[in-house]
PDB file of N, CA and C in Angstrom:
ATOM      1  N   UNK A   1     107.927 110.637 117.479  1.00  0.00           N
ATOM      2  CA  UNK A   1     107.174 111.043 116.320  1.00  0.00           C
ATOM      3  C   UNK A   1     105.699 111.142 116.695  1.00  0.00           C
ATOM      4  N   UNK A   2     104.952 112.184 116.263  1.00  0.00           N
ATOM      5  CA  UNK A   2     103.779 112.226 116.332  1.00  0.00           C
ATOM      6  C   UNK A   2     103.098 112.096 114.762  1.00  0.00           C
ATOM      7  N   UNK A   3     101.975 111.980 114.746  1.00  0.00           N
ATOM      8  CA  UNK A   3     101.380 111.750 113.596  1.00  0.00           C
ATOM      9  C   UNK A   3      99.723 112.569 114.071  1.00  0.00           C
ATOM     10  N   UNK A   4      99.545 113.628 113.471  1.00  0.00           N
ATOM     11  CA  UNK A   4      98.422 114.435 113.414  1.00  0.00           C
ATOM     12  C   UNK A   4      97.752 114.326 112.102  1.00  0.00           C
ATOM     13  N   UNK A   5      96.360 114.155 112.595  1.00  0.00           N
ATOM     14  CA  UNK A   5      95.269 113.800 111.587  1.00  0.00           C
ATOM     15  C   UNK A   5      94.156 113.393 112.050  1.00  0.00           C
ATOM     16  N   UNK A   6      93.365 112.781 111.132  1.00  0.00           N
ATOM     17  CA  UNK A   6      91.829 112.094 111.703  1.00  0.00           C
ATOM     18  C   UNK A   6      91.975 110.619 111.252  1.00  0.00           C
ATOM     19  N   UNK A   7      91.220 109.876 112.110  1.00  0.00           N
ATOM     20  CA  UNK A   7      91.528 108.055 111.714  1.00  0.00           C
ATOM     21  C   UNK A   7      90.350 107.494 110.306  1.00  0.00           C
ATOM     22  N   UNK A   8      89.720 108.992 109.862  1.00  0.00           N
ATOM     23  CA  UNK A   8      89.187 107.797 108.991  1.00  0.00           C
ATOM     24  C   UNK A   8      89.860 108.748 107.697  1.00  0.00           C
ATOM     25  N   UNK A   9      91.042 109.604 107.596  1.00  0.00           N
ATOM     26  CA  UNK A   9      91.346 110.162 106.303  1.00  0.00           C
ATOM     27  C   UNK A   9      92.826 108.894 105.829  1.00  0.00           C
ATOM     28  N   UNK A  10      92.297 108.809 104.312  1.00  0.00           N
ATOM     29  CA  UNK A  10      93.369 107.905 103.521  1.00  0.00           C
ATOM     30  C   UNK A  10      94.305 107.515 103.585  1.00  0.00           C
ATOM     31  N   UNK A  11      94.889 109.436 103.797  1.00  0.00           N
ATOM     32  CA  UNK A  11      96.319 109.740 103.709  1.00  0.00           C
ATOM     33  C   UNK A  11      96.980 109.397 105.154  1.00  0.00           C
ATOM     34  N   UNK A  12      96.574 109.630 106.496  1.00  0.00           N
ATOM     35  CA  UNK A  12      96.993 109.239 107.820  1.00  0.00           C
ATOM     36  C   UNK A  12      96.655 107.638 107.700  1.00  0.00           C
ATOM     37  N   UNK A  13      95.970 107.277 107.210  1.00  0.00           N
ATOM     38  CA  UNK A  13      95.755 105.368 107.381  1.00  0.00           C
ATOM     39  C   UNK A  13      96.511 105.012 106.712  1.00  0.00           C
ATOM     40  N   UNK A  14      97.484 105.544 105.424  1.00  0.00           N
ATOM     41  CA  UNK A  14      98.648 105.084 105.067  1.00  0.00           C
ATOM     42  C   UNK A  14      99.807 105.329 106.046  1.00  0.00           C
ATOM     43  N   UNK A  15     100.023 107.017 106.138  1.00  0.00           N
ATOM     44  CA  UNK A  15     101.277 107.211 107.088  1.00  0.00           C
ATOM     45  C   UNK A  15     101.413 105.834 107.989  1.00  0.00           C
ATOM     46  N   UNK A  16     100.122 105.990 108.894  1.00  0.00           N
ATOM     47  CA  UNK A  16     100.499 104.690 110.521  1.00  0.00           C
ATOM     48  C   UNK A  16     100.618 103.365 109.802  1.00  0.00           C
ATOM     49  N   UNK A  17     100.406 102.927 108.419  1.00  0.00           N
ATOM     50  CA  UNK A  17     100.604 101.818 108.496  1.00  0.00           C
ATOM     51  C   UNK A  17     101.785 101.664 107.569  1.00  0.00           C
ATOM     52  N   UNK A  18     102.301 102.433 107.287  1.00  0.00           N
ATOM     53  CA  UNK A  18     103.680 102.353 106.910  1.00  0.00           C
ATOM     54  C   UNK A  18     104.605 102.747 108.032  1.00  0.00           C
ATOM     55  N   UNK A  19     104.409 103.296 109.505  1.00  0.00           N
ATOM     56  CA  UNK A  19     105.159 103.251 110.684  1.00  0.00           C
ATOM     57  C   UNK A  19     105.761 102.378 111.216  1.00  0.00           C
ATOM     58  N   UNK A  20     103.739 101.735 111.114  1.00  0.00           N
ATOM     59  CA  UNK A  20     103.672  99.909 111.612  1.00  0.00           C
ATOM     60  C   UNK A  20     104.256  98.763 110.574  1.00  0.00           C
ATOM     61  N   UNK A  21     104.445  99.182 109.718  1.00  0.00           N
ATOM     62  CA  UNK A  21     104.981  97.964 108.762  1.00  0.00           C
ATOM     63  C   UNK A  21     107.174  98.065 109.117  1.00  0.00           C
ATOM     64  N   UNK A  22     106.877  99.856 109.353  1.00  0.00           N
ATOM     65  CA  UNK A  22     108.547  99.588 109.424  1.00  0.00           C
ATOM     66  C   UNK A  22     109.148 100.007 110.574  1.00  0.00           C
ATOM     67  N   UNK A  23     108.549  99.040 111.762  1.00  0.00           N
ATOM     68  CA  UNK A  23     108.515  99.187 113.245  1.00  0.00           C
ATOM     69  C   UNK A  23     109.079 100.938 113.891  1.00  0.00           C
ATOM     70  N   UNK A  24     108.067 101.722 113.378  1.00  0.00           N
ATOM     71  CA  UNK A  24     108.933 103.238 113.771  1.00  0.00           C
ATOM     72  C   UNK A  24     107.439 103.764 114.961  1.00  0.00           C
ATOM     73  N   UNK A  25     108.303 103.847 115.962  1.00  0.00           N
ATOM     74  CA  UNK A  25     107.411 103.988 117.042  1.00  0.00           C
ATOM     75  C   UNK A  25     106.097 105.095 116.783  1.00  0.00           C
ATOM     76  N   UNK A  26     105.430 105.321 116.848  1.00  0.00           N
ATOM     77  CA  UNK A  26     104.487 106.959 117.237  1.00  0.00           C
ATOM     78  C   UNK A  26     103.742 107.325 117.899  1.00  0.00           C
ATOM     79  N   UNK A  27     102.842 108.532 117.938  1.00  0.00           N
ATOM     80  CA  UNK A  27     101.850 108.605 119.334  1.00  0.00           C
ATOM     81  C   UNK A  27     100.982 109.406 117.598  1.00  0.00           C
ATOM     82  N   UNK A  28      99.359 109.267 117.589  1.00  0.00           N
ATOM     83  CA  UNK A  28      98.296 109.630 117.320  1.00  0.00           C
ATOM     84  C   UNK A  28      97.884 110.643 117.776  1.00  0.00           C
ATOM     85  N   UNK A  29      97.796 111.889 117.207  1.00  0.00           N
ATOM     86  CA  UNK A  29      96.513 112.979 117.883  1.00  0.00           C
ATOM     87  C   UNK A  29      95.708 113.186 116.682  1.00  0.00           C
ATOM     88  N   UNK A  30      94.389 112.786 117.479  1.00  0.00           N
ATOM     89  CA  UNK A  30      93.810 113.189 116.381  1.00  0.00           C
ATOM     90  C   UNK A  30      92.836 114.319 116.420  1.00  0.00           C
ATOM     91  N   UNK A  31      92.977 115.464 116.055  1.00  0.00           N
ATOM     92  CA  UNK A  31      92.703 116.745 115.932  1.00  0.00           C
ATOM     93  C   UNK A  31      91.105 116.990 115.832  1.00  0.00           C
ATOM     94  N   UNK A  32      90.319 116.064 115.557  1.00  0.00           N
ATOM     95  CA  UNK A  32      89.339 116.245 115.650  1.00  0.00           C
ATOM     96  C   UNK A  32      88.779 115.833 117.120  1.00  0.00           C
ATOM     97  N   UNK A  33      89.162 115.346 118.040  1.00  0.00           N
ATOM     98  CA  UNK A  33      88.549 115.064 119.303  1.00  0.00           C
ATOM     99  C   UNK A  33      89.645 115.981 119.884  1.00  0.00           C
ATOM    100  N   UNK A  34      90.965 116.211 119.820  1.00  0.00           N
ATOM    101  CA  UNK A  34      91.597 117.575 120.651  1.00  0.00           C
ATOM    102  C   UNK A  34      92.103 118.488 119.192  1.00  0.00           C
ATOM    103  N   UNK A  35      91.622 119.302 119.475  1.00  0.00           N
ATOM    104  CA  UNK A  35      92.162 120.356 118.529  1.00  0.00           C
ATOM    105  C   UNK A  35      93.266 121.001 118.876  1.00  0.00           C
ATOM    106  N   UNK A  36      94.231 121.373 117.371  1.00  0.00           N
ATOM    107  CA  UNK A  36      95.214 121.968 118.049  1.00  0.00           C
ATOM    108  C   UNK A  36      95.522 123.373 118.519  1.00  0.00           C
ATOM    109  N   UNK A  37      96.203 123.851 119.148  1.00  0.00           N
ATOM    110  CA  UNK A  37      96.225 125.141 119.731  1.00  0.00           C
ATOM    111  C   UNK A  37      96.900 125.485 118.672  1.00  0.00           C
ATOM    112  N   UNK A  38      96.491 127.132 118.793  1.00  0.00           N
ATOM    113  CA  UNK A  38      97.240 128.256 117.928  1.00  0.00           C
ATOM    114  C   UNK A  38      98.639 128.335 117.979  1.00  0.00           C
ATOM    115  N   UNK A  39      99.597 127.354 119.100  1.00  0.00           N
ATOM    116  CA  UNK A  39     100.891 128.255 119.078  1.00  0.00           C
ATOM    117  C   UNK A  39     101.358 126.374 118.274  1.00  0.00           C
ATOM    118  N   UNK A  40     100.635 125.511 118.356  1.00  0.00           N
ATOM    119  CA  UNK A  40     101.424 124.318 117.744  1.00  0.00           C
ATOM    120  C   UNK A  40     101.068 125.218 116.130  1.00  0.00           C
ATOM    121  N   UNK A  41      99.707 125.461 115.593  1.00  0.00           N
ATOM    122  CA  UNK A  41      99.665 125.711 114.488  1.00  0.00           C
ATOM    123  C   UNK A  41     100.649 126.201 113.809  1.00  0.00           C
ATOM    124  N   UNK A  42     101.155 127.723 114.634  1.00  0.00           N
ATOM    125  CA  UNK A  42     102.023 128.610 114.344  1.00  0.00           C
ATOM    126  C   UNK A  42     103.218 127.896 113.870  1.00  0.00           C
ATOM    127  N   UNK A  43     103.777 127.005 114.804  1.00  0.00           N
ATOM    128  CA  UNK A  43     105.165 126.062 114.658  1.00  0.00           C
ATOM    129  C   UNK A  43     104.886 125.199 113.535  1.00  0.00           C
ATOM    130  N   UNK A  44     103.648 124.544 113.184  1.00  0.00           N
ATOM    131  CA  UNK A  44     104.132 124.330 111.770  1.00  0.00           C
ATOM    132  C   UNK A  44     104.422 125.019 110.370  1.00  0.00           C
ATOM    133  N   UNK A  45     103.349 125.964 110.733  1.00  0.00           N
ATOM    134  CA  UNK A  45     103.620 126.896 109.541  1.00  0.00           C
ATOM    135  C   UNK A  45     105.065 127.617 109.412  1.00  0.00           C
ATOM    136  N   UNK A  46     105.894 128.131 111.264  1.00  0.00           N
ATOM    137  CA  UNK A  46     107.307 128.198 110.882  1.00  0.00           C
ATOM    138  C   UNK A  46     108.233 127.029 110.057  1.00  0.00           C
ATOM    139  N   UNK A  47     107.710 125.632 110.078  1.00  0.00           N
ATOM    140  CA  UNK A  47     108.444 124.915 109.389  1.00  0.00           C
ATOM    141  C   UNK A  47     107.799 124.294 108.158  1.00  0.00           C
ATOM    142  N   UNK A  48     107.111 124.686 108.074  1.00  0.00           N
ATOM    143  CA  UNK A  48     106.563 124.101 106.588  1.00  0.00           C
ATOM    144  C   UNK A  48     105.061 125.095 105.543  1.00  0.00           C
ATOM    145  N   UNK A  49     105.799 125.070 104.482  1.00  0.00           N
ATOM    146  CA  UNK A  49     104.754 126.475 103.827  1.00  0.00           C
ATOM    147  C   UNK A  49     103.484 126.361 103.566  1.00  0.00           C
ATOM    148  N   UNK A  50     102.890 127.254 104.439  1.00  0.00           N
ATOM    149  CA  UNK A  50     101.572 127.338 104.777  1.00  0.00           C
ATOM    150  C   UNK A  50     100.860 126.607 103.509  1.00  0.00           C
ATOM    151  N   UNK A  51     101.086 127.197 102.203  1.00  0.00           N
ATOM    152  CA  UNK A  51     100.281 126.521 101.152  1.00  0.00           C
ATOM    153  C   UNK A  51     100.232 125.181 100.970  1.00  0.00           C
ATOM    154  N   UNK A  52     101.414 124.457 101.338  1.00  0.00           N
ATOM    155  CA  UNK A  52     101.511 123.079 101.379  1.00  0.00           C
ATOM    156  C   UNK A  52     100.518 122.412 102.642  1.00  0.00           C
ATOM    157  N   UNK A  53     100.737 123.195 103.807  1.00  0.00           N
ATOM    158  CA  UNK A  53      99.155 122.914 104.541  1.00  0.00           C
ATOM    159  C   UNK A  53      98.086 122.562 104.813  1.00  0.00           C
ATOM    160  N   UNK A  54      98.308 124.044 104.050  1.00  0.00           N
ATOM    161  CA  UNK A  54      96.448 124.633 104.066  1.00  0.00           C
ATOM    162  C   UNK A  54      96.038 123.435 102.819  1.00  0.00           C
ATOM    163  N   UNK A  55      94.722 122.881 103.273  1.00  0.00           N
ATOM    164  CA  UNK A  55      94.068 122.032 102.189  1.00  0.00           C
ATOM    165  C   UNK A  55      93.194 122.683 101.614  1.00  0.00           C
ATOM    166  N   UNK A  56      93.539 123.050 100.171  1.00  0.00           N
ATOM    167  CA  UNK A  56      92.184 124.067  99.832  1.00  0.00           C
ATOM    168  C   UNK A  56      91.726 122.678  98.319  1.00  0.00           C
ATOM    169  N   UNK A  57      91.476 121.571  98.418  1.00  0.00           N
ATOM    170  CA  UNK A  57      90.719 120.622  97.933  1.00  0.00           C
ATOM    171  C   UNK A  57      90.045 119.881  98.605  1.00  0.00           C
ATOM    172  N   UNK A  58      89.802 119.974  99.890  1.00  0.00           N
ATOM    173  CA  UNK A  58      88.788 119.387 100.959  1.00  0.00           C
ATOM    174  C   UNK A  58      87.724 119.950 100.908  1.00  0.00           C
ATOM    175  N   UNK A  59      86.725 118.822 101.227  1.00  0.00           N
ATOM    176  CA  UNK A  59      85.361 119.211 101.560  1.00  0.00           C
ATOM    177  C   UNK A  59      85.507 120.423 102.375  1.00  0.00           C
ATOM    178  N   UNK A  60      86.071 120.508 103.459  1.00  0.00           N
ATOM    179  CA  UNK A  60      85.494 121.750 104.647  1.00  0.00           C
ATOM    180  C   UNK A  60      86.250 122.745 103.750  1.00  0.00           C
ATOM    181  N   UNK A  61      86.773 122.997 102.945  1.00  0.00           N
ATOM    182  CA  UNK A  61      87.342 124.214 102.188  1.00  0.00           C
ATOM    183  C   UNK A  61      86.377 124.599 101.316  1.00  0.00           C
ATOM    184  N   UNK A  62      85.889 123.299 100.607  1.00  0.00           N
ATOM    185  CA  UNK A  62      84.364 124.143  99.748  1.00  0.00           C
ATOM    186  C   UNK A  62      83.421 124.474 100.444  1.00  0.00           C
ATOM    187  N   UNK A  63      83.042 123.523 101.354  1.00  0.00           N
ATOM    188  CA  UNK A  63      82.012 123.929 102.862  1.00  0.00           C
ATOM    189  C   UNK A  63      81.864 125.258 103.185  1.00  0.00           C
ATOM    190  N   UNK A  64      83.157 125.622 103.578  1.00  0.00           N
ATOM    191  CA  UNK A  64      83.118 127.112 104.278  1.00  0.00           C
ATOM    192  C   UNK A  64      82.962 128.239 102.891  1.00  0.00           C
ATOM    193  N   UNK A  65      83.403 127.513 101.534  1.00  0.00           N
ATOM    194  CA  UNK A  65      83.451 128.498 100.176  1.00  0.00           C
ATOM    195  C   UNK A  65      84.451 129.540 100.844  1.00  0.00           C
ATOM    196  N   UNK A  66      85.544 128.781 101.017  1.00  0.00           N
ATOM    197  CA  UNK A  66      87.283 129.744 101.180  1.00  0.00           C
ATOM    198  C   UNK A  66      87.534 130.510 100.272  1.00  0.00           C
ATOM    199  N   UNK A  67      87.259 129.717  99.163  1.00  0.00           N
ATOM    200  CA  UNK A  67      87.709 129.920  97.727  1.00  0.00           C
ATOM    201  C   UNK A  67      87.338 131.484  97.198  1.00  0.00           C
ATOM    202  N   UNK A  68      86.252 131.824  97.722  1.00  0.00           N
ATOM    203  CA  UNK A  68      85.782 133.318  97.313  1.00  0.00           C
ATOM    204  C   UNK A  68      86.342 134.546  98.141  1.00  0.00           C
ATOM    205  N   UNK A  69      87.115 134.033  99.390  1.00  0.00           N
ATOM    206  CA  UNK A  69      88.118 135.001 100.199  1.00  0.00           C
ATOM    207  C   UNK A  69      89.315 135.360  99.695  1.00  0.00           C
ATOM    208  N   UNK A  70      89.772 134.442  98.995  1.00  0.00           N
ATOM    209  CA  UNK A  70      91.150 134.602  98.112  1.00  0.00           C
ATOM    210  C   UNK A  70      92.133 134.998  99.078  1.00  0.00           C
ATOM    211  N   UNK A  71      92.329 134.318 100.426  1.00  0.00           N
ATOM    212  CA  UNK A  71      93.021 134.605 101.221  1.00  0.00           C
ATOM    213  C   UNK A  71      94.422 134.164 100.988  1.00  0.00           C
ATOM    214  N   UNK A  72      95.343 135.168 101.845  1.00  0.00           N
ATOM    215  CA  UNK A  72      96.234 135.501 101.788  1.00  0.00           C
ATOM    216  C   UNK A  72      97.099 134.716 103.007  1.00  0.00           C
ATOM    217  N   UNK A  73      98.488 134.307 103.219  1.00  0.00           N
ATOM    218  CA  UNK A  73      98.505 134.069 104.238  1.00  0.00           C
ATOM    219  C   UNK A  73      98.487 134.069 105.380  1.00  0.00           C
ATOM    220  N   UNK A  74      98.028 135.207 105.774  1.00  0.00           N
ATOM    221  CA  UNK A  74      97.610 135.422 107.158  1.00  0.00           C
ATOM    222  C   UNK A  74      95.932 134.834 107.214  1.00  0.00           C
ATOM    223  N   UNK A  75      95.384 135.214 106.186  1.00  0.00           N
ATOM    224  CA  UNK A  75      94.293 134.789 106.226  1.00  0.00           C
ATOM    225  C   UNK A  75      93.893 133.079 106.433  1.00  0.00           C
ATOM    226  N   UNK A  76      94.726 132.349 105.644  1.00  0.00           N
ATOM    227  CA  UNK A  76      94.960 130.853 105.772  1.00  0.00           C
ATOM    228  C   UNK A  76      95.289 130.375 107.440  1.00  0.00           C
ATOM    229  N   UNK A  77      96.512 131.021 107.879  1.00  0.00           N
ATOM    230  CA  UNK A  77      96.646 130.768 109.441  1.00  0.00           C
ATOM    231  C   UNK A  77      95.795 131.360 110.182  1.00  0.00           C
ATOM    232  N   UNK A  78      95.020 131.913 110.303  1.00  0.00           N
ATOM    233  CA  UNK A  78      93.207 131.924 111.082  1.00  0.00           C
ATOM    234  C   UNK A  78      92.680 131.236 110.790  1.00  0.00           C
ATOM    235  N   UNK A  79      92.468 131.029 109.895  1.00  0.00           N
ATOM    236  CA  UNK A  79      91.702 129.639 109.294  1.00  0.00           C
ATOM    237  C   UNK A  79      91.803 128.211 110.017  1.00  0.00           C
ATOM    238  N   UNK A  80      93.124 128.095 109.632  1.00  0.00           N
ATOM    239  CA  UNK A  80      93.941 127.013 110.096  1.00  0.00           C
ATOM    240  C   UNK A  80      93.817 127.017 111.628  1.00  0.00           C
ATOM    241  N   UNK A  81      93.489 127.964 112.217  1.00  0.00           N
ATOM    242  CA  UNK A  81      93.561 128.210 113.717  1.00  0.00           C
ATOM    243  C   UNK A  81      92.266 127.681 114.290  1.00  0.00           C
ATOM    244  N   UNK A  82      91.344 128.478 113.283  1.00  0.00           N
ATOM    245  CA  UNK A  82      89.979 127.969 113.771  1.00  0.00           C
ATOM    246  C   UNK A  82      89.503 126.855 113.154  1.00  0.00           C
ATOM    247  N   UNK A  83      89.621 125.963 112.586  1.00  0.00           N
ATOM    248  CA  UNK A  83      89.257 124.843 111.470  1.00  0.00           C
ATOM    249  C   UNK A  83      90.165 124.150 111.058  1.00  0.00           C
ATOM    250  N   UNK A  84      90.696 123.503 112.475  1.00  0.00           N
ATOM    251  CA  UNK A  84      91.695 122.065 111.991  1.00  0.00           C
ATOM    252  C   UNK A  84      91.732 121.399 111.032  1.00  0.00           C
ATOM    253  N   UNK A  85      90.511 120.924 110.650  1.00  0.00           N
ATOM    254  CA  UNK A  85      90.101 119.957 109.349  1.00  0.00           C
ATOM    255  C   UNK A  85      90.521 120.669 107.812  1.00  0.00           C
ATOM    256  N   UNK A  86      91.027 121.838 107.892  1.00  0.00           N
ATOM    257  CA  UNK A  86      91.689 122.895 106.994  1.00  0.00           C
ATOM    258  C   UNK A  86      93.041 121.926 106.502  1.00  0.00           C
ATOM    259  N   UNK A  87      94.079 121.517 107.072  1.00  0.00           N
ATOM    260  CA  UNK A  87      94.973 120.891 107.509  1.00  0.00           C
ATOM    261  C   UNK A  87      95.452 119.854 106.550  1.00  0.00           C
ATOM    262  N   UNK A  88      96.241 119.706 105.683  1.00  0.00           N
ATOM    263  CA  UNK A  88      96.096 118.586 104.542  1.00  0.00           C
ATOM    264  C   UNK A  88      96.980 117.843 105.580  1.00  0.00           C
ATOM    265  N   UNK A  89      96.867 116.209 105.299  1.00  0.00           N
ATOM    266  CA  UNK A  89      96.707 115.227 106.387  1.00  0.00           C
ATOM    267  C   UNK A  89      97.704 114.252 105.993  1.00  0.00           C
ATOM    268  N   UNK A  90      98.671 113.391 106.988  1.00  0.00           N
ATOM    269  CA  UNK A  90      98.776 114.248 107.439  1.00  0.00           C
ATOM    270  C   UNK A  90      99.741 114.620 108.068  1.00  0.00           C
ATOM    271  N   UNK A  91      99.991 115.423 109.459  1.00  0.00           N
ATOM    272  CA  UNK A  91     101.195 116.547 109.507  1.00  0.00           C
ATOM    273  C   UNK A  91     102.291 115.536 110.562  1.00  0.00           C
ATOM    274  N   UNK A  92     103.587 114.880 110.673  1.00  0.00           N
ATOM    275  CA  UNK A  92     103.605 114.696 111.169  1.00  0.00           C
ATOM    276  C   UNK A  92     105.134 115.206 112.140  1.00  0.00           C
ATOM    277  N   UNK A  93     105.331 115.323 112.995  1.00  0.00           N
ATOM    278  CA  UNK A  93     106.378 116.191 113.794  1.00  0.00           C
ATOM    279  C   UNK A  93     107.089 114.841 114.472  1.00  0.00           C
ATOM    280  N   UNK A  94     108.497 115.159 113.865  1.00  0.00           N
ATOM    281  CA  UNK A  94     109.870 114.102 114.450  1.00  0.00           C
ATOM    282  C   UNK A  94     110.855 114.599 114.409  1.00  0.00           C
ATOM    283  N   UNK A  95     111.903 114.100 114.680  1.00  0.00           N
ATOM    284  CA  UNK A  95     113.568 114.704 115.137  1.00  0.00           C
ATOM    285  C   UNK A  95     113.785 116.061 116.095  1.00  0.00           C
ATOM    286  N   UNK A  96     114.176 116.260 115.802  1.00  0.00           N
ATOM    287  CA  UNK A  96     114.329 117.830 116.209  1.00  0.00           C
ATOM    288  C   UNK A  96     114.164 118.754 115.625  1.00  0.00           C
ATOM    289  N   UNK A  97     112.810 119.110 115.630  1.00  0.00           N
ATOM    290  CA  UNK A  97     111.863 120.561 115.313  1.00  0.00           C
ATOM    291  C   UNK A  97     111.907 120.172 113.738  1.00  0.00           C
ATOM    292  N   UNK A  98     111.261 118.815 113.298  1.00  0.00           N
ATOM    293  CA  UNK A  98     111.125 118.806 111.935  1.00  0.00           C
ATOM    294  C   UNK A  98     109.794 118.383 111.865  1.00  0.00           C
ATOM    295  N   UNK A  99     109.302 118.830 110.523  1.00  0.00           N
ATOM    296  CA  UNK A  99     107.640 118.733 110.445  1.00  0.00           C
ATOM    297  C   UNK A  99     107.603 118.210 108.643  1.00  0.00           C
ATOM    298  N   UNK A 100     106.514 117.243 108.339  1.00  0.00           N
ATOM    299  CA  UNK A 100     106.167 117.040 107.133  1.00  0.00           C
ATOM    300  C   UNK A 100     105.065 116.843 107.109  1.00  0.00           C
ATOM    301  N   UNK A 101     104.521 117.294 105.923  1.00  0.00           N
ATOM    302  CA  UNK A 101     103.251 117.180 105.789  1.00  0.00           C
ATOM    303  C   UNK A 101     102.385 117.071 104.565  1.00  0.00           C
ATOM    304  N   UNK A 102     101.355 115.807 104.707  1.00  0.00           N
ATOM    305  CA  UNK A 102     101.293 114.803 103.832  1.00  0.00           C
ATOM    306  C   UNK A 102     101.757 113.689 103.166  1.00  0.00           C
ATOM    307  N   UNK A 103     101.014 112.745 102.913  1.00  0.00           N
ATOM    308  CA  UNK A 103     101.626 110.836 102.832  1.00  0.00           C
ATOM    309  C   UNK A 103     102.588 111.319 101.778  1.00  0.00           C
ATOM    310  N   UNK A 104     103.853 110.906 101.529  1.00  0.00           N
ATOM    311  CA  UNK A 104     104.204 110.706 100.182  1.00  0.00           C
ATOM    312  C   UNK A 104     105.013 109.206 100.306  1.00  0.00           C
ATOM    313  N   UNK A 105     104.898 108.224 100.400  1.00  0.00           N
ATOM    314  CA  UNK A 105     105.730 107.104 100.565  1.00  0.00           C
ATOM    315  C   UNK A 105     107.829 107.190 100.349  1.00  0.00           C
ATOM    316  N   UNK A 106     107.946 107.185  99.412  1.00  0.00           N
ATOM    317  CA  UNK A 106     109.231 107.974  98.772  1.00  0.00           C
ATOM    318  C   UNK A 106     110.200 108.950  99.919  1.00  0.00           C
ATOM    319  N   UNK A 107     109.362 109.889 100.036  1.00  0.00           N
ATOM    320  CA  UNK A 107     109.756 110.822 101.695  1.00  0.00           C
ATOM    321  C   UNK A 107     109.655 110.223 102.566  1.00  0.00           C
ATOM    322  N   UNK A 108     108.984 109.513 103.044  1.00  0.00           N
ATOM    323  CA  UNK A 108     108.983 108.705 104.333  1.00  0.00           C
ATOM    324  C   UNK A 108     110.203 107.907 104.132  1.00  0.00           C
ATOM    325  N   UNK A 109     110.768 107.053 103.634  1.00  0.00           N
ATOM    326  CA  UNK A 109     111.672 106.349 102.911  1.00  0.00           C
ATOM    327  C   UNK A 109     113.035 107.128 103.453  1.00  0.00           C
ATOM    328  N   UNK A 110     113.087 108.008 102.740  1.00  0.00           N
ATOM    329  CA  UNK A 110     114.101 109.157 102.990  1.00  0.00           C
ATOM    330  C   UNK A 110     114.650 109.430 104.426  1.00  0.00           C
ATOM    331  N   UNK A 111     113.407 109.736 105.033  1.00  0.00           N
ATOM    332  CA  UNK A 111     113.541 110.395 106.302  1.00  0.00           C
ATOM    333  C   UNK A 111     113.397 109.481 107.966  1.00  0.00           C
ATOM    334  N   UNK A 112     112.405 108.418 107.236  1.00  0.00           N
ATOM    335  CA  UNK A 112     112.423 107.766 108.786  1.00  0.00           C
ATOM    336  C   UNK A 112     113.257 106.551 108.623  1.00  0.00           C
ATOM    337  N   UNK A 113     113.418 105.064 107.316  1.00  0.00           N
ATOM    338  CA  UNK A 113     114.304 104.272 107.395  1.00  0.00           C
ATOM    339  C   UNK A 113     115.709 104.230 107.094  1.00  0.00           C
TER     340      UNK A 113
END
């Protein structure tokens, strides 16, 4: 299992410590000191819908003023390509070619114990 995100957002300081509370191994990237490449991006968006993603209630979404592009999804995966921090947090990749993305406690539940 990987767990992609940044160490000081909410939602990833819950994920790892609900890993760590229910001994489920993982590895950390955190996207802001390596960013991810365009072809991991791509693979999540094949498994999980871009809108669920794309964070368009983050600071760097009003930052950049996305909101007045009214982009489309192609437009979102450039985005997403160039501006990791786009990324609602956070994403994490386990089993075989499965991806979720964002804390929900309940789902975690489901899927990893």
């Amino acid at each position: 299992m990987i767990i992609y995100g940044i160490k000081t957002c909410g939602s990833v300081r819950k994920a790892i410590k609900f890993c760590n509370e229910n001994n489920i191994d993982f590895t950390f990237h955190d996207f802001r000191k390596e960013p991810l490449s365009d072809d991991k991006m791509e693979y999540f968006v094949s498994k999980v819908d871009i809108n669920l993603l794309f964070n368009n209630k983050g600071t760097k979404y009003r930052d950049l003023k996305l909101k007045e592009l009214n982009l489309g999804d192609d437009g979102k995966l450039q985005w997403l390509k160039k501006e990791n921090m786009l990324l609602k947090r956070p994403v994490i990749e386990y089993g075989t070619n499965k991806v979720l993305c964002a804390f929900d406690e309940e789902v975690y539940k489901k899927e990893f114990l």
